[in-house]
N, C-alpha and C. Protein backbone atom coordinates (compact mmCIF):
# COMPACT_ATOMS: atom_id res chain seq x y z
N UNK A 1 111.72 71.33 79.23
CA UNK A 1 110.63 71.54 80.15
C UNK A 1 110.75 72.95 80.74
N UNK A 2 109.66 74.00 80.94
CA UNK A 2 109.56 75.02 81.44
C UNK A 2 109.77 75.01 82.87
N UNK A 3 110.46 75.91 83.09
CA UNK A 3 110.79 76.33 84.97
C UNK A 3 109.58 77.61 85.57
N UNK A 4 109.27 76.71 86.45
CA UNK A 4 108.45 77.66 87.06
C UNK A 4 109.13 78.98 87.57
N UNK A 5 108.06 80.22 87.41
CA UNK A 5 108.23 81.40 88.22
C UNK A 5 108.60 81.60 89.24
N UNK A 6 109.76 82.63 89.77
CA UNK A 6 110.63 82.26 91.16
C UNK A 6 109.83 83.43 91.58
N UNK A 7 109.12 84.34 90.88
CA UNK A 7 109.12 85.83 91.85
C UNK A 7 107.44 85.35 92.68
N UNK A 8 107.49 86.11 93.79
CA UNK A 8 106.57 85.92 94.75
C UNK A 8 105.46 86.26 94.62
N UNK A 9 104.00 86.12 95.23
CA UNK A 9 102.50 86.94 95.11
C UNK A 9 103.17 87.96 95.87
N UNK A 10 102.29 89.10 95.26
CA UNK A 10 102.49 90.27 96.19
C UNK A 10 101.39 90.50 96.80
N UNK A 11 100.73 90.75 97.58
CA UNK A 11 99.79 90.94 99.07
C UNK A 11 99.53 92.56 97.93
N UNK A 12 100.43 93.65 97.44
CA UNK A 12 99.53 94.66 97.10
C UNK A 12 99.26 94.06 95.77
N UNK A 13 99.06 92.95 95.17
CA UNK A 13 98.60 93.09 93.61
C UNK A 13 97.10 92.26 93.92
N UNK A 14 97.07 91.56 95.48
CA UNK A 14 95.61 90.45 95.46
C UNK A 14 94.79 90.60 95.90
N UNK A 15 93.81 90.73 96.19
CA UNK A 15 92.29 91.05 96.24
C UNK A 15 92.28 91.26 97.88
N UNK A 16 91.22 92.12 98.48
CA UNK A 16 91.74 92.07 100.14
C UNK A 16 90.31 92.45 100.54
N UNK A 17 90.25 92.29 101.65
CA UNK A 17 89.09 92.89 102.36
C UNK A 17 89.57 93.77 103.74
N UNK A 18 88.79 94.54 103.97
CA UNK A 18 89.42 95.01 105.37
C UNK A 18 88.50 95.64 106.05
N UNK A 19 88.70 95.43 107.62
CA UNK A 19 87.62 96.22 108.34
C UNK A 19 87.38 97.61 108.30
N UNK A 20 88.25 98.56 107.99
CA UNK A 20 88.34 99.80 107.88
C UNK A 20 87.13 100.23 106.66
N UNK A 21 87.29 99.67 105.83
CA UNK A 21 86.45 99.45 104.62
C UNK A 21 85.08 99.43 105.01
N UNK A 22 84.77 98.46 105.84
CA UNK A 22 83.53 98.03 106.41
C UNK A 22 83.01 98.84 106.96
N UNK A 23 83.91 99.25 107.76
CA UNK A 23 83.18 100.35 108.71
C UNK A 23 83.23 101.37 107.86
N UNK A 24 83.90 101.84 106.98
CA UNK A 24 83.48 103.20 106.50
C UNK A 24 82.30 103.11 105.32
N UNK A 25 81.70 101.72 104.81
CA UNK A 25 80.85 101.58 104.41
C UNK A 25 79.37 101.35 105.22
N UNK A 26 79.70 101.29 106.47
CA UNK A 26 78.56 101.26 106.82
C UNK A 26 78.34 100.04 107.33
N UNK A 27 79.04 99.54 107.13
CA UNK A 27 78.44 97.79 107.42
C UNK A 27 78.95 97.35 109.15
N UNK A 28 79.56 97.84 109.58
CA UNK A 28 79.91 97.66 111.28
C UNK A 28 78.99 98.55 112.41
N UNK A 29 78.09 98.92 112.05
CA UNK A 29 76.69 99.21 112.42
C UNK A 29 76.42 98.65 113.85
N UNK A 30 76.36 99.04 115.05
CA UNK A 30 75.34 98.24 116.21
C UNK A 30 74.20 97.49 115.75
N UNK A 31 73.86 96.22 115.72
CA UNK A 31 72.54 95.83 116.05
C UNK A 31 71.90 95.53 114.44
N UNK A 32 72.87 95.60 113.73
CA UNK A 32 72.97 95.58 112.70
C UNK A 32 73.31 93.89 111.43
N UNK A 33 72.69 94.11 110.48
CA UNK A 33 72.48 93.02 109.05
C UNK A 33 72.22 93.64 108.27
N UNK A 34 73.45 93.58 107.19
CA UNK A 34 73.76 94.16 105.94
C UNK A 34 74.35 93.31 104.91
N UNK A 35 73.51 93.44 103.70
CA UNK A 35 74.33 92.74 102.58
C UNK A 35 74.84 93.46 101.71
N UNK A 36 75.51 93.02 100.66
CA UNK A 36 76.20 94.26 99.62
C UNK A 36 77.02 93.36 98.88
N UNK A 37 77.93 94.39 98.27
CA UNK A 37 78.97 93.17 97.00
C UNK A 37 79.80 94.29 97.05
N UNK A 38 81.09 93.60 97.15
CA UNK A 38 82.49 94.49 97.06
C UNK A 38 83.13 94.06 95.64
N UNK A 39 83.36 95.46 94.93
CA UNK A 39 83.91 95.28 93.39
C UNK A 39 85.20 95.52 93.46
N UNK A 40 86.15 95.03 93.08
CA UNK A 40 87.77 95.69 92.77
C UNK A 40 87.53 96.08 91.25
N UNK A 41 88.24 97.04 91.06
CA UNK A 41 88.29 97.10 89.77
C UNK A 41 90.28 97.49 89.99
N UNK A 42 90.68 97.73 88.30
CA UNK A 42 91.77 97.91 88.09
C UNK A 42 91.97 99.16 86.63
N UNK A 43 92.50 99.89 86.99
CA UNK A 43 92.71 100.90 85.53
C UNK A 43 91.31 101.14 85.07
N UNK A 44 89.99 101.38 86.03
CA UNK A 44 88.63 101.31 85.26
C UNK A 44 87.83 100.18 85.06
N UNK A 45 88.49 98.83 84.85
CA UNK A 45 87.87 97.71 84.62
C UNK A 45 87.94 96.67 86.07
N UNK A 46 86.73 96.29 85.48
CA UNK A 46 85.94 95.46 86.96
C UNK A 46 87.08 94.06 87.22
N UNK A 47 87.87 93.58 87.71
CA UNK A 47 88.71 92.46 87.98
C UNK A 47 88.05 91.13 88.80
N UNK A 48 87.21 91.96 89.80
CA UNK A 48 86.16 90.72 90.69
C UNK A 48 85.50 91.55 91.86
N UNK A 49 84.50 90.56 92.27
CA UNK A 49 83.41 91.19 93.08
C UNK A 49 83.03 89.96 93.41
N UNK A 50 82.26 90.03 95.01
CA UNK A 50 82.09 89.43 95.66
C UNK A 50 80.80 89.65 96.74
N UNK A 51 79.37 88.52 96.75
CA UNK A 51 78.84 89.32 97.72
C UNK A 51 79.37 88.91 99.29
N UNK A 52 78.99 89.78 100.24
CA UNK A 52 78.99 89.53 101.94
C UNK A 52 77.87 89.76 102.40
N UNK A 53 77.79 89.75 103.82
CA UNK A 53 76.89 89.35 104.64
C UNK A 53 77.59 90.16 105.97
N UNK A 54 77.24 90.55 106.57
CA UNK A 54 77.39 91.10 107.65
C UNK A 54 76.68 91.20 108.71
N UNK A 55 76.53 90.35 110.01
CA UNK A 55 75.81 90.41 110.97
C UNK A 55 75.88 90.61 111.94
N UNK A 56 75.68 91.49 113.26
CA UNK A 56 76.22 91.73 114.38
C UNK A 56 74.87 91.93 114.79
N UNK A 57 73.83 91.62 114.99
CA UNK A 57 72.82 91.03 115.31
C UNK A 57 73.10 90.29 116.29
N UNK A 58 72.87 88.76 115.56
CA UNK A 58 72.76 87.92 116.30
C UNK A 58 74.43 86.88 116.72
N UNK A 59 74.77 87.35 115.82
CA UNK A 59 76.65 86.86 115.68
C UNK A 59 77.48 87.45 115.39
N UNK A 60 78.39 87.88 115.46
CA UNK A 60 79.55 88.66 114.71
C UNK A 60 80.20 87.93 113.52
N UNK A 61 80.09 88.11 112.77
CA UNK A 61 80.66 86.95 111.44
C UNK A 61 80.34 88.12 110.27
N UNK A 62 80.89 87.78 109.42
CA UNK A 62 81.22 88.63 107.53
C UNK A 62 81.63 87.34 106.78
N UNK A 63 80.19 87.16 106.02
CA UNK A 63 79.87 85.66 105.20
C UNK A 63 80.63 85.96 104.09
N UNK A 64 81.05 85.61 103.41
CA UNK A 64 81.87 85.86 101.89
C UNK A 64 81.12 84.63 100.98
N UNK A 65 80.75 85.40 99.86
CA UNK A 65 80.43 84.35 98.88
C UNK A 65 80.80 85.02 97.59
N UNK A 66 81.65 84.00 96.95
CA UNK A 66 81.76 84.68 95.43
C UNK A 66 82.54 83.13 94.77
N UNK A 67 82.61 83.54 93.57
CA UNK A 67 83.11 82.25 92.34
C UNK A 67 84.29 82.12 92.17
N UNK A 68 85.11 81.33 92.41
CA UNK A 68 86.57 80.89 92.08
C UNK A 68 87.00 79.93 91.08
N UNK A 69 87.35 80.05 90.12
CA UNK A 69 87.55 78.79 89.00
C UNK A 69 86.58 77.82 88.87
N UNK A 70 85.57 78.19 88.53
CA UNK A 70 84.00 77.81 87.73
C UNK A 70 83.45 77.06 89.67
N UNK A 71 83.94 77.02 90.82
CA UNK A 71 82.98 77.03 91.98
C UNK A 71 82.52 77.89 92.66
N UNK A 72 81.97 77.69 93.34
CA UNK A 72 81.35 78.68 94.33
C UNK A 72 81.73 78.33 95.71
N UNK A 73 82.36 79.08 96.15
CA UNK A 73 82.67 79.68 97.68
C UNK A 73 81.78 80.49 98.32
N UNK A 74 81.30 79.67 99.72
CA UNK A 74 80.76 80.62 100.69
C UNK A 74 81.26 80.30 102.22
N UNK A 75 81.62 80.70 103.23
CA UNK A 75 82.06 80.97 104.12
C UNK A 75 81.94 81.43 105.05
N UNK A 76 82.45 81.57 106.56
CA UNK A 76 81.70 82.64 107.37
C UNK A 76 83.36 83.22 107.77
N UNK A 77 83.26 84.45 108.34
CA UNK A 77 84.93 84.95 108.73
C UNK A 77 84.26 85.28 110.19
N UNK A 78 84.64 85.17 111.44
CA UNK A 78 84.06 85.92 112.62
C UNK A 78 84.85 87.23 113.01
N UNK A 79 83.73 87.88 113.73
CA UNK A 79 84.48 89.23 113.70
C UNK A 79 84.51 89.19 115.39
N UNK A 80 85.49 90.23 115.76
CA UNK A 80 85.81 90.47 117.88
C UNK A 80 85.96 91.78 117.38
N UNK A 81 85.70 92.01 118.92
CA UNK A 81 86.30 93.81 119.03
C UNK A 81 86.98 94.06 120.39
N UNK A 82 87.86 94.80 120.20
CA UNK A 82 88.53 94.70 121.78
C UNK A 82 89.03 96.02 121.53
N UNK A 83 88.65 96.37 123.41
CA UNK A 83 89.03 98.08 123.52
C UNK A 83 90.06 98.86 123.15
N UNK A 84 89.73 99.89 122.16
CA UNK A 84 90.59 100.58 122.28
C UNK A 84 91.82 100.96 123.33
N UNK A 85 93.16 101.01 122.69
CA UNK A 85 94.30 101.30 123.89
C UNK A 85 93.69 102.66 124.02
N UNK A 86 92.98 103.69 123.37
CA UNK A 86 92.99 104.80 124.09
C UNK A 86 91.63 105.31 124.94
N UNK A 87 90.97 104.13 125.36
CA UNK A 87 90.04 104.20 126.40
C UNK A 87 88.99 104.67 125.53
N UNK A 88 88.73 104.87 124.42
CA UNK A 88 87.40 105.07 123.82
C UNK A 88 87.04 104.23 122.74
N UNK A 89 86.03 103.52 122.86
CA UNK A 89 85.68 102.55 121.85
C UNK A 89 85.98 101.58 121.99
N UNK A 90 85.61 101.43 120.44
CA UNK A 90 86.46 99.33 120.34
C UNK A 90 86.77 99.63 118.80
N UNK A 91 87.29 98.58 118.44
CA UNK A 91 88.13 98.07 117.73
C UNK A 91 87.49 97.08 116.88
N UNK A 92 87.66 96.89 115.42
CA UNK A 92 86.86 95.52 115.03
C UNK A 92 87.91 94.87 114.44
N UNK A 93 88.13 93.60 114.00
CA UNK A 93 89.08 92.08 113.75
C UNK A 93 88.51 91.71 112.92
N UNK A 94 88.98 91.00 112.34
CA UNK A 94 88.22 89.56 111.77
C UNK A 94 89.39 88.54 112.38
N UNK A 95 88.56 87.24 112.45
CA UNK A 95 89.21 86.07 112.97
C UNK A 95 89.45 84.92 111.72
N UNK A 96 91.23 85.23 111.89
CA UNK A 96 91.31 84.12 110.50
C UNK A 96 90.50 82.75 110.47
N UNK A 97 89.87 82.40 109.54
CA UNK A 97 89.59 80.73 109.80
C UNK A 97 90.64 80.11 109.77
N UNK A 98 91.29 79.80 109.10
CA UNK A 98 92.96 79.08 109.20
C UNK A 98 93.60 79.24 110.32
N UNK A 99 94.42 80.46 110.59
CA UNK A 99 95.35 80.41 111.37
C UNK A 99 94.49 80.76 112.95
N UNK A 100 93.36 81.15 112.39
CA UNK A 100 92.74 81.53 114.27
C UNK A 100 93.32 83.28 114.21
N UNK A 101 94.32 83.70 114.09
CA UNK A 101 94.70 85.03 114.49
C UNK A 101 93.70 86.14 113.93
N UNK A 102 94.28 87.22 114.98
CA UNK A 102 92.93 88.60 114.38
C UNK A 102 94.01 89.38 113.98
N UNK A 103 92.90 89.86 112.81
CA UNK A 103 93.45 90.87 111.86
C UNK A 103 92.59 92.08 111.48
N UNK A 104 93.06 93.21 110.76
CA UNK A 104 92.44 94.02 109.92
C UNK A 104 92.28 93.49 108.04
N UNK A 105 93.04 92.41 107.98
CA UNK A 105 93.10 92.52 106.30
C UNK A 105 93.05 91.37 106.22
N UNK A 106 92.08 90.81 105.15
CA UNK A 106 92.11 89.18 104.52
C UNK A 106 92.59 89.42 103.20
N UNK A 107 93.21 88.72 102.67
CA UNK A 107 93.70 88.42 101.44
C UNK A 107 93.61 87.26 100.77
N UNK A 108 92.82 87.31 99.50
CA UNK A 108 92.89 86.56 98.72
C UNK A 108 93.84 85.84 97.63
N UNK A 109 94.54 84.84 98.44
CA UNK A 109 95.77 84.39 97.08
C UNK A 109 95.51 83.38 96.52
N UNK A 110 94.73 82.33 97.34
CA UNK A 110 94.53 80.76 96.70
C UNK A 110 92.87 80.97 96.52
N UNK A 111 92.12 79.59 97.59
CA UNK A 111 90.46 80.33 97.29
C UNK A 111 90.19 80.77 98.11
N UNK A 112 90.35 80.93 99.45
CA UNK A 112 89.80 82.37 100.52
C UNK A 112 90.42 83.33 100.99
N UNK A 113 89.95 83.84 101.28
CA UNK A 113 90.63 85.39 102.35
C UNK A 113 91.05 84.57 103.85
N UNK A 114 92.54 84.82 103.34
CA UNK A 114 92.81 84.41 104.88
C UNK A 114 94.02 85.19 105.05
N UNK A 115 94.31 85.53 106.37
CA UNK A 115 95.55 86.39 107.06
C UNK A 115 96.45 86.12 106.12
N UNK A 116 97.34 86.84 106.86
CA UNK A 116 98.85 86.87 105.70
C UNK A 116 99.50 85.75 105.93
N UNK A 117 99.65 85.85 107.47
CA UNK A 117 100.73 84.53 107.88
C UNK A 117 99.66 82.98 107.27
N UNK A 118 98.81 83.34 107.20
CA UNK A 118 98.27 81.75 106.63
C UNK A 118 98.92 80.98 105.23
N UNK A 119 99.26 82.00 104.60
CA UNK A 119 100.34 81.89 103.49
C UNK A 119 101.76 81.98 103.25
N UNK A 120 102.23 81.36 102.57
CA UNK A 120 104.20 81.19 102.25
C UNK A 120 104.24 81.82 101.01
N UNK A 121 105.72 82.11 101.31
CA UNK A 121 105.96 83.00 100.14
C UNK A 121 105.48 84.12 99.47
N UNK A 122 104.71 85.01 99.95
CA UNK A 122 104.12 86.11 99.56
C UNK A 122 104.74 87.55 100.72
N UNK A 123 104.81 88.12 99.64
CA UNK A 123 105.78 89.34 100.04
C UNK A 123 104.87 90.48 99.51
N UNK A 124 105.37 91.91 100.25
CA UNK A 124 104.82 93.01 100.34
C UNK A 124 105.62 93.79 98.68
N UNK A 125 105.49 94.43 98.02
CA UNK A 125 106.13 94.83 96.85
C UNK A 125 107.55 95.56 97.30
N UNK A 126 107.35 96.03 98.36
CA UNK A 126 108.66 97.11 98.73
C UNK A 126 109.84 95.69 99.91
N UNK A 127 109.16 94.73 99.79
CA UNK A 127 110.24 93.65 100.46
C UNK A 127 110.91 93.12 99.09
N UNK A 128 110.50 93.07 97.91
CA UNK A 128 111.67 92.80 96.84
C UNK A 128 112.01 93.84 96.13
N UNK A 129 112.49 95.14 96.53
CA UNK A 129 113.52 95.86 96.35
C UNK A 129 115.00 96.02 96.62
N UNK A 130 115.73 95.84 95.56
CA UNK A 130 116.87 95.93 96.46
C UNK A 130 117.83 97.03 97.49
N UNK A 131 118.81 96.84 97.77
CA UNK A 131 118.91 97.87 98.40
C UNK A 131 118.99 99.17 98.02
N UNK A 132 119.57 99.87 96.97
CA UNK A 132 119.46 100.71 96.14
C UNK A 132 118.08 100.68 96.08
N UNK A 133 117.63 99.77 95.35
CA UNK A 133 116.02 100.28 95.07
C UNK A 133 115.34 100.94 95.62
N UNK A 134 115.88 100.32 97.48
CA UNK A 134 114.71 101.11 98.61
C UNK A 134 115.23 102.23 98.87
N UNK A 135 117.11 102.81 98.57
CA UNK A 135 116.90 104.20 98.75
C UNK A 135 116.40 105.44 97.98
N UNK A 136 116.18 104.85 96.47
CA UNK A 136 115.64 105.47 95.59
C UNK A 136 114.40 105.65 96.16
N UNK A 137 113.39 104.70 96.45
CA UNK A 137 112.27 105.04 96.79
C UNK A 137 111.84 105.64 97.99
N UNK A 138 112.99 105.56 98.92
CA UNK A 138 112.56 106.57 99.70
C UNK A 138 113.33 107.91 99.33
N UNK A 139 114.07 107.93 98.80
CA UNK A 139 114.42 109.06 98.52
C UNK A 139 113.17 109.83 97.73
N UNK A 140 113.17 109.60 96.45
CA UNK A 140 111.44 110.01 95.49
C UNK A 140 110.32 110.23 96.15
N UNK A 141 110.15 109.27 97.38
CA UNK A 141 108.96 109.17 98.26
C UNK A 141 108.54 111.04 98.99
N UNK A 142 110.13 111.10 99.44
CA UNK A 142 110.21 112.06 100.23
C UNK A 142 109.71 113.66 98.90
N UNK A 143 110.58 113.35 97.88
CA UNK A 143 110.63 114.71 97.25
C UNK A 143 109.53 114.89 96.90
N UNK A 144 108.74 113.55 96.08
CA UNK A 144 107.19 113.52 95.72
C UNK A 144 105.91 113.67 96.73
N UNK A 145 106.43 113.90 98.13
CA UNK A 145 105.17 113.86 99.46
C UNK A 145 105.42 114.89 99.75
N UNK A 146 106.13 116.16 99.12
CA UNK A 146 106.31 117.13 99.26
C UNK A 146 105.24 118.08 99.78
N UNK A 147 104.00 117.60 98.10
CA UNK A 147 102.78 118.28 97.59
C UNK A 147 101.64 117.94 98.51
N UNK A 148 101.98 116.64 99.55
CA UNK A 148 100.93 116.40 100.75
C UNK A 148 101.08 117.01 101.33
N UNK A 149 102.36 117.41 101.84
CA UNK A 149 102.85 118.21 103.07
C UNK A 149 102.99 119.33 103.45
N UNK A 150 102.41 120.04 101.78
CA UNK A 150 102.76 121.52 101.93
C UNK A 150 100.91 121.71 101.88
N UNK A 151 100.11 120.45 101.20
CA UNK A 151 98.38 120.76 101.11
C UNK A 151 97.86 120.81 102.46
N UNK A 152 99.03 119.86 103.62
CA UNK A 152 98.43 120.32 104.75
C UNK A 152 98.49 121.21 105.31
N UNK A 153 99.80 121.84 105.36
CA UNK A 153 100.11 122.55 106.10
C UNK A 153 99.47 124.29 105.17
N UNK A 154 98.75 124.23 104.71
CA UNK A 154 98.20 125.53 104.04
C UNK A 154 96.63 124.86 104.02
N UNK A 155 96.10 124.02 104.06
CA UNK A 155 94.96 123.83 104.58
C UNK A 155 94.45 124.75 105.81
N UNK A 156 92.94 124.58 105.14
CA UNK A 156 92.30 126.55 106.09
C UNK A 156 92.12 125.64 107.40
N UNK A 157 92.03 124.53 108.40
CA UNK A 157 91.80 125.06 109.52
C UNK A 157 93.06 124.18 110.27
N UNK A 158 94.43 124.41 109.87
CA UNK A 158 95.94 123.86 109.97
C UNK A 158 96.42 124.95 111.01
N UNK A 159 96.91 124.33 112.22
CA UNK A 159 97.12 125.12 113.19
C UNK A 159 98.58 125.19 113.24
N UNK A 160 99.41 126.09 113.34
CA UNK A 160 100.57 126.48 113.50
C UNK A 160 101.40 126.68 114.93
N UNK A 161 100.34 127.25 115.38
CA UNK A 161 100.74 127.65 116.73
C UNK A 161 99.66 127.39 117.55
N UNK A 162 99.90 127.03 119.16
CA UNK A 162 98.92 126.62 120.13
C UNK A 162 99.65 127.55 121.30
N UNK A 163 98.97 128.23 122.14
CA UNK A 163 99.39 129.04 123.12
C UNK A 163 100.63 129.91 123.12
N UNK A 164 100.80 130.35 122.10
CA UNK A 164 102.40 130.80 121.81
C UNK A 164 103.23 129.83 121.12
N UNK A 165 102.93 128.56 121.19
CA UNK A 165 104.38 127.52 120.81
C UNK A 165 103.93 127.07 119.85
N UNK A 166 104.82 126.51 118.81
CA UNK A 166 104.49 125.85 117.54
C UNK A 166 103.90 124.51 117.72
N UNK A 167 102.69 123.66 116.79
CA UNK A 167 102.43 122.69 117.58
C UNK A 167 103.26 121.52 117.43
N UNK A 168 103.04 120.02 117.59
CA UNK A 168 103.65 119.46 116.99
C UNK A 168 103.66 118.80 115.37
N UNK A 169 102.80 119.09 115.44
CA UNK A 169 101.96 118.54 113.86
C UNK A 169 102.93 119.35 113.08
N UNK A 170 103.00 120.80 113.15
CA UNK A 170 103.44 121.76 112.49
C UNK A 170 105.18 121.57 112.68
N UNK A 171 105.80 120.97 113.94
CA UNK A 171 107.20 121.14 113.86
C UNK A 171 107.53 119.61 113.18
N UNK A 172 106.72 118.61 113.03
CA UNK A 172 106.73 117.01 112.63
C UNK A 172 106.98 117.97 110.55
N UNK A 173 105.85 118.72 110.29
CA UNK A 173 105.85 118.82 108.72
C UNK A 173 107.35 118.96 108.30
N UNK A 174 107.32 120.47 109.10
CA UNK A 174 108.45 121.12 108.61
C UNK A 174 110.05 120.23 108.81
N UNK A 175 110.19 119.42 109.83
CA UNK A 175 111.17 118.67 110.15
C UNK A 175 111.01 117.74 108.56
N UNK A 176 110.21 117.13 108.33
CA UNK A 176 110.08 116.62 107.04
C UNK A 176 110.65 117.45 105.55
N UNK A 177 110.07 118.32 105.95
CA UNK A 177 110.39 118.98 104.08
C UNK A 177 111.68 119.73 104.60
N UNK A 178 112.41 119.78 105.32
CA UNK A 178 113.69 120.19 106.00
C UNK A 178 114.59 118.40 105.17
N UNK A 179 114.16 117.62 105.95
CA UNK A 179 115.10 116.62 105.51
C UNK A 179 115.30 116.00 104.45
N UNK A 180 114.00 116.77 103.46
CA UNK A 180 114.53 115.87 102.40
C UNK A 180 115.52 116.91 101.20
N UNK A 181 115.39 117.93 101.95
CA UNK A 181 116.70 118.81 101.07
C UNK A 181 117.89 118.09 101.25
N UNK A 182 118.28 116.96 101.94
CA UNK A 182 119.20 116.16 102.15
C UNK A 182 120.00 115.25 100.73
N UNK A 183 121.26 115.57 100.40
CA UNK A 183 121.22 114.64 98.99
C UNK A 183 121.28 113.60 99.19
N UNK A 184 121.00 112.64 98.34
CA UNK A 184 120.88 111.33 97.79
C UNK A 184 122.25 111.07 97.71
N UNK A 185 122.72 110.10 98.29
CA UNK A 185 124.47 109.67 98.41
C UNK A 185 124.25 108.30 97.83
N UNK A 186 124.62 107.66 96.49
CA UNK A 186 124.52 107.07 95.81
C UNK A 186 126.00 105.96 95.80
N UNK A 187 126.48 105.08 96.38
CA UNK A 187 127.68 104.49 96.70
C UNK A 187 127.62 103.25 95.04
């Protein structure tokens, strides 16, 4: 008899939704009802898509409807917003149906998008590394974020200096590409 698979879902390999998304599509609008269809694709090819609903009209809610193993799923997710800690704005959530908690990210592992904690056993990809593994990767991380760090800091409107003093942005880079001249101590 075959033994089942011990290794975990990973949260980055499964389908997600997120408010950030929303709002930068347009869909977190004042006063606002919007429909649309969110596509994942993978390497070019389409993997799944899904339509929503978006209403802040008359309710705050993001309807999800799409096909799961020959059914159809439809749903409502509710959305809150609560003030910004830095005194401007707000903030948007979604409210798990399952667990009740607010989040930025639903994930799809079984048939709905629900929070993380609504699920067992699912891990982030960099939580099953081992230890070695994770200093390799941060080690690589560092040498390979090199090419971000030097696009910012030579970016045309990248400020160096503010009133005479270096800023912090500028002493945060350089403290970075300073530390990773650091070797890799390999035990």
């Amino acid at each position: 008899m075959a033994r089942h698979g011990s290794s975990p879902i990973l949260y980055d390999d499964v389908k997600k939704v997120s408010v950030s998304d929303l709002k930068k599509w347009g869909y977190l609008e004042p006063e606002s009802f919007k429909t649309g269809t969110v596509t994942w694709s993978r390497q070019g090819r389409k993997t799944g898509s899904i339509s929503i609903t978006v209403n802040i009209c008359t309710g705050c809610y993001l309807e999800l409807d799409y096909g799961k193993g020959g059914k159809s799923i439809s749903y409502r997710v509710n959305l809150v917003t609560l003030p910004s800690n830095l005194g401007k704005g707000e903030l948007w959530y979604f409210v798990c149906p399952q667990t009740g908690k607010r989040c930025r990210f639903l994930y799809l592992v079984g048939d709905r998008f629900l929070h993380r904690e609504a699920y067992g056993g699912c891990m982030y990809e960099t939580q099953t590394y081992s230890k070695y593994g994770r200093k390799l990767d941060k080690y690589f991380a560092r040498e390979f974020g090199h090419d971000k760090l030097y696009e910012q800091l030579y970016s045309r409107h990248f400020r160096t200096m503010y009133a005479g003093k270096p800023t912090k942005k500028y002493l945060s880079i350089m403290r970075k590409l300073g530390a990773s001249d650091q070797e890799l101590i390999v035990v």
